[in-house]
Protein backbone atom coordinates (compact mmCIF):
# COMPACT_ATOMS: atom_id res chain seq x y z
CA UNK A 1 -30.63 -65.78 16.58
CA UNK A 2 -32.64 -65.51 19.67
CA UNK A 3 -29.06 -65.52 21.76
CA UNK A 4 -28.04 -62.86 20.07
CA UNK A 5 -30.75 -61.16 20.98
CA UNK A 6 -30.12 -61.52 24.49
CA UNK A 7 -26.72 -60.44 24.14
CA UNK A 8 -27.47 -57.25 22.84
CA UNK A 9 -30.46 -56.92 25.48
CA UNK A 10 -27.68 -57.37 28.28
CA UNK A 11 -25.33 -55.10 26.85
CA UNK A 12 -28.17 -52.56 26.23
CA UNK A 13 -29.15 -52.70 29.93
CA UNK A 14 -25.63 -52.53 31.01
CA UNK A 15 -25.07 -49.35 29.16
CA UNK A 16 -28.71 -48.17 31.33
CA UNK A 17 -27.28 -49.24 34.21
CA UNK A 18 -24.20 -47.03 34.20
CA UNK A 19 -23.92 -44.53 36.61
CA UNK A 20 -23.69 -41.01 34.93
CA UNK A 21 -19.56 -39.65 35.69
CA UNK A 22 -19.23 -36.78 38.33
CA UNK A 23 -18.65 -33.67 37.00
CA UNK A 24 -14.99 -32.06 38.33
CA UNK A 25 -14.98 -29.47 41.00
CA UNK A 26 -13.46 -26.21 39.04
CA UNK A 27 -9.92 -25.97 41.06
CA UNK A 28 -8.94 -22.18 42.14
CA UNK A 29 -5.79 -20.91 40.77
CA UNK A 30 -3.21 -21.27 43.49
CA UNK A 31 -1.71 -17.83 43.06
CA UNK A 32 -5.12 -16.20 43.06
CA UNK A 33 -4.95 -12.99 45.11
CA UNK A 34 -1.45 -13.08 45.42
CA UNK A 35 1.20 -10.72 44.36
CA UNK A 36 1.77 -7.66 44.33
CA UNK A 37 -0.31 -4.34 43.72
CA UNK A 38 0.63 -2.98 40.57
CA UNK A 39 -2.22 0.00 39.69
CA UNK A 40 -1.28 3.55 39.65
CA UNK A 41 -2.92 4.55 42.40
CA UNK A 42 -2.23 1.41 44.65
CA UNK A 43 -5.65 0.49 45.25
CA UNK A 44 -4.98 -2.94 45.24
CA UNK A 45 -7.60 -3.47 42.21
CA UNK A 46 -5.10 -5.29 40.50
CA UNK A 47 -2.12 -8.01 41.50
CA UNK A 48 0.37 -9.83 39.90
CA UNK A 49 2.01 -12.70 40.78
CA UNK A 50 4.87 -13.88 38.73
CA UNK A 51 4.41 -17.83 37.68
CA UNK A 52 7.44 -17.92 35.25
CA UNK A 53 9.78 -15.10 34.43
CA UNK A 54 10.26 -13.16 30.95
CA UNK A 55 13.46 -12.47 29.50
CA UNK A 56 15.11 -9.33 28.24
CA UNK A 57 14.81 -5.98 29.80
CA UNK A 58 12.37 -4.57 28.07
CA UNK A 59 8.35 -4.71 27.59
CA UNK A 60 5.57 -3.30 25.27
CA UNK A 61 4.68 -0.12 25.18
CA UNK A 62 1.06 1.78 24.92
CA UNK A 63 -0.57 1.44 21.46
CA UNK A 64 1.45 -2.11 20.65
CA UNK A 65 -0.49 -4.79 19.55
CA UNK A 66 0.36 -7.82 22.08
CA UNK A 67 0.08 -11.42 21.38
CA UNK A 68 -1.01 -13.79 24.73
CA UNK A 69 -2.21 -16.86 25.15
CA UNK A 70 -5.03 -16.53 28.87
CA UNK A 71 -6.72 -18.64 30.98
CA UNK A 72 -10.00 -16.24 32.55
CA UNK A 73 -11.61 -17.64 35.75
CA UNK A 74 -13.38 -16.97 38.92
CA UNK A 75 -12.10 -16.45 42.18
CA UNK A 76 -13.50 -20.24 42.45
CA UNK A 77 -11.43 -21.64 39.86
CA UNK A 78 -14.59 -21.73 37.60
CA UNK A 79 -13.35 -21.24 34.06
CA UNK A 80 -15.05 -18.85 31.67
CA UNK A 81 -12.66 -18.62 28.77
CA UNK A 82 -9.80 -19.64 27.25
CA UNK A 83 -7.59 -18.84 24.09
CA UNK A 84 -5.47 -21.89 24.79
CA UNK A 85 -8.58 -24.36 24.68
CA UNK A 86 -9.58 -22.45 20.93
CA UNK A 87 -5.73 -23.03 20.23
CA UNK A 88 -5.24 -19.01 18.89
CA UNK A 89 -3.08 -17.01 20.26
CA UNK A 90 -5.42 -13.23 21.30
CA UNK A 91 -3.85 -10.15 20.44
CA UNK A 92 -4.77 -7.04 21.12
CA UNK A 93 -3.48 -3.07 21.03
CA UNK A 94 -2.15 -1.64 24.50
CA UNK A 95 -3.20 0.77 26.60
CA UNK A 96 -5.91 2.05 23.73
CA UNK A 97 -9.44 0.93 26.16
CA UNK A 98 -9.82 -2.48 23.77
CA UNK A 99 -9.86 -4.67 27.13
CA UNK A 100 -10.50 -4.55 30.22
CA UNK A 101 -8.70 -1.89 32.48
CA UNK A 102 -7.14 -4.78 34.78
CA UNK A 103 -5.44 -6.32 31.43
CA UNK A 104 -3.84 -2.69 30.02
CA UNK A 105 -2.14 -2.10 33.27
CA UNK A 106 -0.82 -6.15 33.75
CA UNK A 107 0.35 -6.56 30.49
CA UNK A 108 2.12 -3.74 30.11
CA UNK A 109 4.26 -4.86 32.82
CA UNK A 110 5.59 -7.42 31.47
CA UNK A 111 8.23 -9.02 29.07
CA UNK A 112 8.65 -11.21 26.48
CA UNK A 113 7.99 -15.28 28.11
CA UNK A 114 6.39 -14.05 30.68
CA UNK A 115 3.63 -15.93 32.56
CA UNK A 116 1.85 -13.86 35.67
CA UNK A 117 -1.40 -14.59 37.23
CA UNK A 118 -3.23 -11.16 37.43
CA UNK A 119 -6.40 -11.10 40.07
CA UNK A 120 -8.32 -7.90 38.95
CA UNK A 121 -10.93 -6.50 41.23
CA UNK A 122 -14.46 -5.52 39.23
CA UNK A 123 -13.79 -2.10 39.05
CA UNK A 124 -10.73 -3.48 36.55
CA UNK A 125 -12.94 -5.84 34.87
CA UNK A 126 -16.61 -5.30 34.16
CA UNK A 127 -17.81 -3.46 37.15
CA UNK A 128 -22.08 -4.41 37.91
CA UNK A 129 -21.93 -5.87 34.36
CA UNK A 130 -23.21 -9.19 33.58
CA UNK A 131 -20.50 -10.63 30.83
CA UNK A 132 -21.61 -13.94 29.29
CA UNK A 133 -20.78 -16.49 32.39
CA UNK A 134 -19.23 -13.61 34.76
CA UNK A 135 -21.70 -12.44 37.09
CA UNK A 136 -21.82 -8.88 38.31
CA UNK A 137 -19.53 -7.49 40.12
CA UNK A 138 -17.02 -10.28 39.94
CA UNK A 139 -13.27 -10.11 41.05
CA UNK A 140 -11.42 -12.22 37.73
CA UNK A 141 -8.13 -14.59 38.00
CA UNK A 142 -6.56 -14.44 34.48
CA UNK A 143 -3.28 -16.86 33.69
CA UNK A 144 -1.26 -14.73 30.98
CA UNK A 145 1.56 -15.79 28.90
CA UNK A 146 2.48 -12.61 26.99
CA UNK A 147 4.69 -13.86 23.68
CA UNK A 148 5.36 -10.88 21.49
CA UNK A 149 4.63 -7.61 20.45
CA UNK A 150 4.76 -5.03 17.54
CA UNK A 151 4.61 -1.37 17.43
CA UNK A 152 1.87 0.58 15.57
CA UNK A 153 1.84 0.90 11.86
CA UNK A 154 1.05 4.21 11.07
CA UNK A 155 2.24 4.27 7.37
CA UNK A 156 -0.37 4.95 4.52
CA UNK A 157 -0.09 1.82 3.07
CA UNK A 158 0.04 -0.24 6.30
CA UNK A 159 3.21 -1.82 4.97
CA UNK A 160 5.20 -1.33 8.15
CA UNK A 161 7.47 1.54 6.84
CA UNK A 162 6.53 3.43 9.67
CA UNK A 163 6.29 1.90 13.42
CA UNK A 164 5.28 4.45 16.01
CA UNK A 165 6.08 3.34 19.87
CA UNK A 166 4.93 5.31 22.83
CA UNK A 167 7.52 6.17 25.20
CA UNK A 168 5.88 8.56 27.45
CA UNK A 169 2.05 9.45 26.67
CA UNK A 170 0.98 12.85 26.23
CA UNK A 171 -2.11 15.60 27.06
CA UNK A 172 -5.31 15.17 25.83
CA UNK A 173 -6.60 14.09 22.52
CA UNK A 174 -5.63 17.09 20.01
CA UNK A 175 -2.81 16.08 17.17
CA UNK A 176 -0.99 18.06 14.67
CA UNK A 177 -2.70 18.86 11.29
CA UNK A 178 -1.72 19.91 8.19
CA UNK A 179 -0.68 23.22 8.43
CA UNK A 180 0.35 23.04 12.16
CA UNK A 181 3.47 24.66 13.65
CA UNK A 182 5.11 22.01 15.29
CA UNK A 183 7.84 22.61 17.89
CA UNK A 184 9.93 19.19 18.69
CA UNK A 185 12.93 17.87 19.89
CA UNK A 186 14.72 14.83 17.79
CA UNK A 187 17.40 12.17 17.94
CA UNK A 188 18.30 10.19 14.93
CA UNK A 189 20.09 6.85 14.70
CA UNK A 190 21.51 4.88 11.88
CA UNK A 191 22.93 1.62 13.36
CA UNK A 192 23.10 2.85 16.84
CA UNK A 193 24.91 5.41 16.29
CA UNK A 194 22.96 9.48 16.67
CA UNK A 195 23.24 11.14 13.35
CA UNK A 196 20.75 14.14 13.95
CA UNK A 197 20.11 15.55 17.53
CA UNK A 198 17.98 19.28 17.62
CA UNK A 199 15.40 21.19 18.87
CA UNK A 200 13.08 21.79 15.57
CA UNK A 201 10.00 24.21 14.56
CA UNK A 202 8.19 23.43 11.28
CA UNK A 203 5.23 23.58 9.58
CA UNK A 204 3.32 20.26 8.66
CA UNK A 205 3.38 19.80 5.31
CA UNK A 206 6.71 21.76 5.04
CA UNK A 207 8.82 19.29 6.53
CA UNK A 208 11.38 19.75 4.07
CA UNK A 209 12.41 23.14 4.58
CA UNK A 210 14.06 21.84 7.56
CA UNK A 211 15.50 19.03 6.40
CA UNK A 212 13.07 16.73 7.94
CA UNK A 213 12.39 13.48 6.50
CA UNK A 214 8.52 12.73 6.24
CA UNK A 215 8.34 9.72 8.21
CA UNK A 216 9.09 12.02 11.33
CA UNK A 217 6.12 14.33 10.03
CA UNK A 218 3.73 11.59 9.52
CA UNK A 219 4.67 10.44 13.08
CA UNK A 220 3.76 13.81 14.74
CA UNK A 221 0.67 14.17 13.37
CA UNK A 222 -0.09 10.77 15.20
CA UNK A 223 1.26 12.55 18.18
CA UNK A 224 -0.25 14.49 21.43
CA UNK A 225 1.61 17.20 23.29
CA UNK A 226 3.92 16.40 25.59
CA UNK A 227 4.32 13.05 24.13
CA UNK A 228 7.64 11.29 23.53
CA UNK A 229 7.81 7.89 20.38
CA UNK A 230 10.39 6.09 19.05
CA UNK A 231 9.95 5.64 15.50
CA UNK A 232 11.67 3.14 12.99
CA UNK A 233 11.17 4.32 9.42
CA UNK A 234 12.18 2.68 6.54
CA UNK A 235 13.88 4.29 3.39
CA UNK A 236 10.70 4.88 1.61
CA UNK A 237 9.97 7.81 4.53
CA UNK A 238 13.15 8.26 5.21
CA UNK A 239 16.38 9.19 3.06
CA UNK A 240 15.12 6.95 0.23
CA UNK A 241 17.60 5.08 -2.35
CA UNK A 242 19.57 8.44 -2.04
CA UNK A 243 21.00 8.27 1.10
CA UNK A 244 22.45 11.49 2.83
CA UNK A 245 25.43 12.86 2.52
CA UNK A 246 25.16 15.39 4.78
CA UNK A 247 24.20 13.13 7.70
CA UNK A 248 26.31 10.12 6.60
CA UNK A 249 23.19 7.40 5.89
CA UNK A 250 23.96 4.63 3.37
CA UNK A 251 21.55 4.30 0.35
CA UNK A 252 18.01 2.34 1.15
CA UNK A 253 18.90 2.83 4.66
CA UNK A 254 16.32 2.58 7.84
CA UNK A 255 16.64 5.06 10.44
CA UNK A 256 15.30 5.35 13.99
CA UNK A 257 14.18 8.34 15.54
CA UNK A 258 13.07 9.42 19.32
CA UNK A 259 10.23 12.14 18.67
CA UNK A 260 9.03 14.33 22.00
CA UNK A 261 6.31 16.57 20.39
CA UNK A 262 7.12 19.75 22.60
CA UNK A 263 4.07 22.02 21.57
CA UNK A 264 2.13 23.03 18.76
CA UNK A 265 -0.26 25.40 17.21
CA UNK A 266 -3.06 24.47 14.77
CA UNK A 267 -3.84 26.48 11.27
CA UNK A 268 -7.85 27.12 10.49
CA UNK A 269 -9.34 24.43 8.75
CA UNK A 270 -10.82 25.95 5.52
CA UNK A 271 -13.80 25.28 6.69
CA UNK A 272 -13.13 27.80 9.68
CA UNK A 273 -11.85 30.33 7.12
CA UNK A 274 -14.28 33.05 5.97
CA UNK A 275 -13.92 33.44 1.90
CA UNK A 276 -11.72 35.86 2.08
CA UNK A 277 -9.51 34.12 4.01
CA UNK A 278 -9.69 31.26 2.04
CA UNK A 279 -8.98 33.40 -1.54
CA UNK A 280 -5.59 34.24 0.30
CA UNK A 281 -4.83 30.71 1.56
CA UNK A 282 -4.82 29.37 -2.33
CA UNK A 283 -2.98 31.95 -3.42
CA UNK A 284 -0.10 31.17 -0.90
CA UNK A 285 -0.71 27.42 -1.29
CA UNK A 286 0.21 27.94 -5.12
CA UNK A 287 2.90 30.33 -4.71
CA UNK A 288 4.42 27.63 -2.42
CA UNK A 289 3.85 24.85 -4.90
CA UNK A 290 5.07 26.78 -7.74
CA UNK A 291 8.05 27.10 -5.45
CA UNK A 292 8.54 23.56 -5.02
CA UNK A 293 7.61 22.45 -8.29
CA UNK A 294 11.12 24.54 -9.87
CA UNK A 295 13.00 22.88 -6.99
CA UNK A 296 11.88 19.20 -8.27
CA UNK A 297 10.34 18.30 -5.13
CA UNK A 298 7.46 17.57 -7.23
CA UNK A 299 5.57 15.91 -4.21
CA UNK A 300 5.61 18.63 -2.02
CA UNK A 301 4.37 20.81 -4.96
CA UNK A 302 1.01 18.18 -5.45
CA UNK A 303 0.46 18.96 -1.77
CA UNK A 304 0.06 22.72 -2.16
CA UNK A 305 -1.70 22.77 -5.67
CA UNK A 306 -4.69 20.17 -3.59
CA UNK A 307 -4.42 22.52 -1.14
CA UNK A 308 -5.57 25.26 -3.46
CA UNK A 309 -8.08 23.08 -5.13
CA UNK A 310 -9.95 22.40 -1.16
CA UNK A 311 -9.73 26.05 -0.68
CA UNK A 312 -11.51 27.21 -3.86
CA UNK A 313 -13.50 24.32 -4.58
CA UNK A 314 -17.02 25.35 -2.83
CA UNK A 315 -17.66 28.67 -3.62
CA UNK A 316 -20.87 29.19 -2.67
CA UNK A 317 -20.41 31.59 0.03
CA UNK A 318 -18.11 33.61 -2.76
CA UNK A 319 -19.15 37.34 -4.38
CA UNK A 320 -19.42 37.66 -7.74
CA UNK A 321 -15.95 39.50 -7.61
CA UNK A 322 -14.48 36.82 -5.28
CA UNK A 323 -15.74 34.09 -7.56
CA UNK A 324 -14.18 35.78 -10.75
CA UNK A 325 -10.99 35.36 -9.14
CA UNK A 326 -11.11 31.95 -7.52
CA UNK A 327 -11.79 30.51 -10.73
CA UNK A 328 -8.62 31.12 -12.78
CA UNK A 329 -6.87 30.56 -9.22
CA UNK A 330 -8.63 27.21 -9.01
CA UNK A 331 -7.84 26.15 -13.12
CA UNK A 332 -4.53 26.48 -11.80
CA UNK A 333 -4.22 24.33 -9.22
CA UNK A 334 -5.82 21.53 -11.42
CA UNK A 335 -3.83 21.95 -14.19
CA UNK A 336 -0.05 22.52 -12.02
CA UNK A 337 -1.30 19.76 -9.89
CA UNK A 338 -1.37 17.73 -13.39
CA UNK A 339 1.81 18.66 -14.40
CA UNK A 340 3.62 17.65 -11.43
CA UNK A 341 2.03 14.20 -11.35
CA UNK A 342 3.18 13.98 -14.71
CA UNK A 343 6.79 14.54 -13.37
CA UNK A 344 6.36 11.86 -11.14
CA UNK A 345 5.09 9.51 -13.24
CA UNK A 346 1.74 9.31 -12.12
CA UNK A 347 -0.51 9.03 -14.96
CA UNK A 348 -3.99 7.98 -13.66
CA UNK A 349 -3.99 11.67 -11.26
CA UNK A 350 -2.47 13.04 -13.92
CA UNK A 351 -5.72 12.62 -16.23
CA UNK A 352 -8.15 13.22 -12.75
CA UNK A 353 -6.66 16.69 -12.89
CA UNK A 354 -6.84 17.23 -15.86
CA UNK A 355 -10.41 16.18 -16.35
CA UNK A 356 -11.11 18.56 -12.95
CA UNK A 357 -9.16 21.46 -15.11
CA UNK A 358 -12.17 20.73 -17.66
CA UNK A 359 -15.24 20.51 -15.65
CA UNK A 360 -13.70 24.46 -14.92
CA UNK A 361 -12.95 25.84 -18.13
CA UNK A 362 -13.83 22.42 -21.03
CA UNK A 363 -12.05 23.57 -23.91
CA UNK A 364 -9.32 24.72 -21.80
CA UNK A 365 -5.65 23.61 -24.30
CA UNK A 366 -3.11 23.29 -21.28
CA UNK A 367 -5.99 20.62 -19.38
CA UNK A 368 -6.29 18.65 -23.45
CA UNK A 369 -2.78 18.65 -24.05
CA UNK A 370 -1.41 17.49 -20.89
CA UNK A 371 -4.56 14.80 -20.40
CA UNK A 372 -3.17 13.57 -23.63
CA UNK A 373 0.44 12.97 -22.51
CA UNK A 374 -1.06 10.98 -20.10
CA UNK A 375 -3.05 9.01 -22.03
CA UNK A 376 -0.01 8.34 -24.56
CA UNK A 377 2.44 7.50 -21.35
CA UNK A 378 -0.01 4.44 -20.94
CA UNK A 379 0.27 3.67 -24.78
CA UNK A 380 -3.76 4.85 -25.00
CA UNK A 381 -3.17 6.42 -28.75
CA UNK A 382 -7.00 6.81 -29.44
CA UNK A 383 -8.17 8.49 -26.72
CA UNK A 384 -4.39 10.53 -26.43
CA UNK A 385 -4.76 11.68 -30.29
CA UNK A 386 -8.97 12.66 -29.40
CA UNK A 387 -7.07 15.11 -26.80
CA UNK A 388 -4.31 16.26 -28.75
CA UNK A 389 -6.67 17.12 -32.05
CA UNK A 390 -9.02 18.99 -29.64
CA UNK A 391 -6.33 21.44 -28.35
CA UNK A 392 -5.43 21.95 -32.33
CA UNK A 393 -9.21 22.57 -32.89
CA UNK A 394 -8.84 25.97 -30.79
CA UNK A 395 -5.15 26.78 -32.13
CA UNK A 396 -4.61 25.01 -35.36
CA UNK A 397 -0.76 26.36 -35.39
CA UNK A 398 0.08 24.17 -32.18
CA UNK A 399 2.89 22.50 -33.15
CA UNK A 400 3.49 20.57 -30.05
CA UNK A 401 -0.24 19.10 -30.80
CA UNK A 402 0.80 18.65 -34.28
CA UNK A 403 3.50 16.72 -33.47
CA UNK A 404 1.51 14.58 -31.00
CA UNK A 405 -0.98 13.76 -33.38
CA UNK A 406 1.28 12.36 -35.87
CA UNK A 407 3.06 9.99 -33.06
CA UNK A 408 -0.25 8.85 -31.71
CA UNK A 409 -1.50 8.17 -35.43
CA UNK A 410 1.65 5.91 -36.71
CA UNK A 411 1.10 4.00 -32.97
CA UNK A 412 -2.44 3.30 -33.95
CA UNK A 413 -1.30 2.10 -37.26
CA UNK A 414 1.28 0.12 -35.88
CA UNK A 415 -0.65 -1.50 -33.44
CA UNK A 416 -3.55 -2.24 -36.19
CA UNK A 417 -0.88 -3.96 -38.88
CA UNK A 418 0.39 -5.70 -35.97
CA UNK A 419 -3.28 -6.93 -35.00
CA UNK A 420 -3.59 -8.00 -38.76
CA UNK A 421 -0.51 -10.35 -38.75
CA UNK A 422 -1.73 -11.85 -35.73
CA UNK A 423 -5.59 -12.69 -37.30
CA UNK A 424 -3.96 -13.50 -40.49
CA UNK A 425 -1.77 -16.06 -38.85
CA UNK A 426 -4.54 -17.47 -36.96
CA UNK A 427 -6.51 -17.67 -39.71
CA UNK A 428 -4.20 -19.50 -42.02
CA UNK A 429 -3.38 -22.23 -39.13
CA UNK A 430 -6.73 -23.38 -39.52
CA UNK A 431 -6.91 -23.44 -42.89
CA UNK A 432 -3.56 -25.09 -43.96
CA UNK A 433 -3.80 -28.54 -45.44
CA UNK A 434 -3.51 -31.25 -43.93
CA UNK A 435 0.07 -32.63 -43.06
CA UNK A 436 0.21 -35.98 -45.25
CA UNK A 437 2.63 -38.52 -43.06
CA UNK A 438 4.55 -40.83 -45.21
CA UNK A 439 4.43 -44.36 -43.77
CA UNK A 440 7.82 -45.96 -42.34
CA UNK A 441 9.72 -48.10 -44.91
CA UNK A 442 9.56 -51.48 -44.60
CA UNK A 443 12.77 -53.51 -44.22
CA UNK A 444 12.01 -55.32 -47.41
CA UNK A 445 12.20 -51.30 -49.50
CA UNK A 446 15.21 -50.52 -47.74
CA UNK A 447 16.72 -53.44 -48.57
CA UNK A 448 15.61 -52.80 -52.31
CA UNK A 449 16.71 -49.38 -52.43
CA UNK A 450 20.06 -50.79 -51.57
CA UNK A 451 20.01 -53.42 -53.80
CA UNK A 452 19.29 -50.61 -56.71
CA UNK A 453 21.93 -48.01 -55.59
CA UNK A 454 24.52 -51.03 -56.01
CA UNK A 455 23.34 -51.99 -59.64
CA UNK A 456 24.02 -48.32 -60.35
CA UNK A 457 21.11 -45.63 -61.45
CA UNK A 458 17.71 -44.50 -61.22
CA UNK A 459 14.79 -46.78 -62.76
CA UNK A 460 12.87 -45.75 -65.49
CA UNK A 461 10.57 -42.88 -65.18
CA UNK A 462 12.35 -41.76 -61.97
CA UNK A 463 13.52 -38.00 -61.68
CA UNK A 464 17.19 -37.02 -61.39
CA UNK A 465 18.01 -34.33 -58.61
CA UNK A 466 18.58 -31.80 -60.89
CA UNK A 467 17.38 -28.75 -58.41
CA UNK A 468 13.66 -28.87 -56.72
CA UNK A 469 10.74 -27.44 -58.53
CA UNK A 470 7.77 -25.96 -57.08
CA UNK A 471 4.43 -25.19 -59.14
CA UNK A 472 6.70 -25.51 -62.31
CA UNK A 473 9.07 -22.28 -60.63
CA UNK A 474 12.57 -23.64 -60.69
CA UNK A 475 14.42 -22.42 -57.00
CA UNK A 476 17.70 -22.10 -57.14
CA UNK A 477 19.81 -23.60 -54.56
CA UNK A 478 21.24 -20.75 -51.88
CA UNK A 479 18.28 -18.82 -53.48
CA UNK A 480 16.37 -16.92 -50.60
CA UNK A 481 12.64 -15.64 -50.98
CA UNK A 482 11.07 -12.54 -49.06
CA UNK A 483 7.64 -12.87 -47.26
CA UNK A 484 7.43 -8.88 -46.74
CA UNK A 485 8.46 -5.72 -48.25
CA UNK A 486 11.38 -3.98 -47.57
CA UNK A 487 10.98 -0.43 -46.60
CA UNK A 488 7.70 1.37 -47.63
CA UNK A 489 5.35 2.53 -45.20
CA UNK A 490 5.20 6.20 -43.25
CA UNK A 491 8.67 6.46 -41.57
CA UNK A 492 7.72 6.99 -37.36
CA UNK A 493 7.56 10.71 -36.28
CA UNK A 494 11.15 11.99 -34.91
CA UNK A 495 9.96 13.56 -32.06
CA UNK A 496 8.22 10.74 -29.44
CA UNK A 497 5.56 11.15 -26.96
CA UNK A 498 6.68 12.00 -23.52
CA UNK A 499 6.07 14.00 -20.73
CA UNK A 500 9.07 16.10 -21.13
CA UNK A 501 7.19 18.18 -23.45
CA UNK A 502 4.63 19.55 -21.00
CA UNK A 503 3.87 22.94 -21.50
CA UNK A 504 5.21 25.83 -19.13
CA UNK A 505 3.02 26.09 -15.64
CA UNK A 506 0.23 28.07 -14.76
CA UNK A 507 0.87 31.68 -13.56
């Protein structure tokens, strides 16, 4: 025992006696100041040096997001971070101030593979800043691999339906709003080939009347003047599952357009608009949707009837006259605005209009009657028949409400019988007696029964199969018994619920 002791002892002191490793001497990055000046102004604040070349002939653009792997040092080879050593590649978007000024104006000029060493004086990096481990004032040596890149996703749903790339950057900050007048100048491709090529003036929100598709429209209002973007847009923004006949695209086709934004001029914000101006606004806003709703562009149509509805809808700075005529003009635009999401299929706005429509005028019948086709769409008979018995509350000779009742009632009394047969049959499961299981023959009976059906005849006491009888009820064989009743019950409505039957539009 007491050798062990000593052994451990030794080994102890051997481990004390160990002289602590040097630490290694950080190792400057051989192409470290070297390269050449690549800044706009030639300052020599920032140089690259190229360490392994890229491939392909071209690069990302401003407002890409990037993907890189870096190595960030000092000018001593002192390392202060790393994406390789937390093994994740960094991204970020060009050219849009979210690093330093050094890394917007290296990356960008490069290409895909590409590894450059970029030595960025501090007025490229953080100036008299102290940043974690940099001291102030520090000139930074950053190893860059740049890998990928993707454009920027500027569709409503972020799905990548629409991918904006800058070309050439514009002036200032100002974009396109709705309402604009936008003057630009376009080139479409399908499979490289140029389909559309013009000079174009249209209004935002109006795109149409020019036969432009609204993926260019959306783009543009991402746009500054002057600027030139390429733009890939997929059929959902584009020419749809229709296709165009007229410029030769395919069905569920994506298109690619160039986009320079030559000028524009804004429209007054309503909230620049005095109330009179704002009275006339709506009622061109629902002239123009009233125009696109009998066209079928029922989209378009939903655009102009809001419109109406953020004209009108704070009236506080109104008259008493003014006010007397916003409100029918704002019922309106609830209630057309309704409709048309109706046409479309769009039930849950459809009933958020409608209940707007009632916070104006609460027995209104057009706002009842066309909440309740939306509530029957989604197969909600209560609440669709509570609407539809209102409306014949103020006009008891409303046949269309009639009608509507009486679909929404046999629904309810469907769906109730059906709910019956479903209890019932749950209810019985559990109650059923219990399956008696007939033990296996033994080879002994079998053999017996054989013996018997060779001697010829039943024993005594045994019943002949003479037909089956149940309860003392004889059934017939090729007899067949009926669980339910045929016919009876109230025959369904002929006229079902649907949103075909909306009533005619506001005036």
């Amino acid at each position: 025992m007491a050798d062990e002791i000593k052994i451990d002892e030794f080994k102890a002191d051997e481990i004390d006696l160990q002289e602590p490793e040097e630490s290694q001497e950080p190792t400057p990055n051989p192409l470290a100041g070297q390269g050449d000046d690549i800044t706009p102004d030639q300052d020599g604040g920032v140089l690259k040096a190229l360490k392994t070349e890229g491939v392909g002939d071209d690069g990302p653009m401003k407002g890409d997001t990037v993907y890189v792997h870096y190595v960030g040092t000092l000018v001593d080879g002192a390392k202060f971070d790393s994406s390789r050593d937390r093994g994740e590649k960094f991204s970020f978007k060009l050219g849009k101030g979210e690093v330093i000024k050094g890394w917007d104006i290296g990356v960008a000029s490069m290409k895909r593979g590409e590894v450059a060493v970029l030595t960025c004086k501090p007025q490229y990096a953080y100036g008299n800043r102290q940043q974690g481990k940099i001291p102030p004032n520090s000139t930074l040596v950053f190893e860059v691999e740049l890998f990928d890149w993707t454009g920027e996703d500027i569709s409503e749903d972020k799905d990548g339906s629409i991918i904006k790339r800058i070309i050439t950057s514009g002036e200032g900050f100002d974009n396109p709003t709705e309402d604009s007048t936008v003057q630009v100048s376009l080139i479409g491709r399908h499979e490289e080939k140029v389909f559309d090529e013009r000079d174009v003036s249209f209004v935002i929100g109006e795109c149409g009347d020019q036969n432009v598709i609204e993926g260019i429209e959306m783009g543009v209002k991402e746009m500054q003047k002057g600027e030139k973007c390429h733009l890939m847009i997929k059929p959902k923004y584009a020419f749809g599952a229709e296709g165009n006949k007229e410029f030769n695209i395919p069905p569920d086709s994506t298109v690619e357009y160039d986009i320079t934004l030559t000028s524009f001029e804004k429209a007054k914000e309503s909230w620049e608009m005095d109330s009179g101006e704002r009275l006339t606004a709506a009622e061109s806003s629902k002239a123009k949707g009233t125009t696109y709703f009998k066209g079928g562009r029922y989209q378009e149509a939903i655009k102009h009837y809001k419109k109406v509805v953020n004209y009108l809808d704070y009236d506080s700075e109104f008259s008493d006259e003014q006010k007397a005529k916003a409100k029918p003009l704002l019922l309106a635009g609830h209630l057309n605005c309704a409709m048309s999401h109706l046409k479309v299929d769009d039930y849950m706005e459809a009933i958020r209009s409608c209940d707007k429509a009632l916070e104006v005028d609460e027995s209104n019948e057009k706002g009842l009657f066309r909440r309740g086709q939306a509530r029957a769409a989604m197969k909600d008979w209560e609440l669709a028949k509570v609407d539809f018995s209102k409306v014949l509350e103020h006009d008891p000779n409303n046949k269309a409400a009639k009608n509507q009742v009486a679909i929404c009632a046999h629904h309810i009394k469907q769906f109730k019988e059906k709910e019956r047969k479903m209890y019932s049959n749950m209810f019985s499961k559990f109650t059923a007696p219990p399956v008696v299981v007939k033990p296996k023959e033994s080879q002994e009976d079998v053999f017996a029964t054989k013996i018997e059906h060779f001697n010829g005849g039943a024993q005594d006491g045994e019943l002949k199969n003479e037909g089956s009888s149940v309860d003392g009820e004889k059934v017939e064989d090729g007899s067949t018994e009926t669980t339910e009743e045929q016919g009876g019950g109230d025959a369904p409505p002929v006229v079902e619920a649907t949103t075909e039957s909306v009533q005619p539009m506001e005036s």
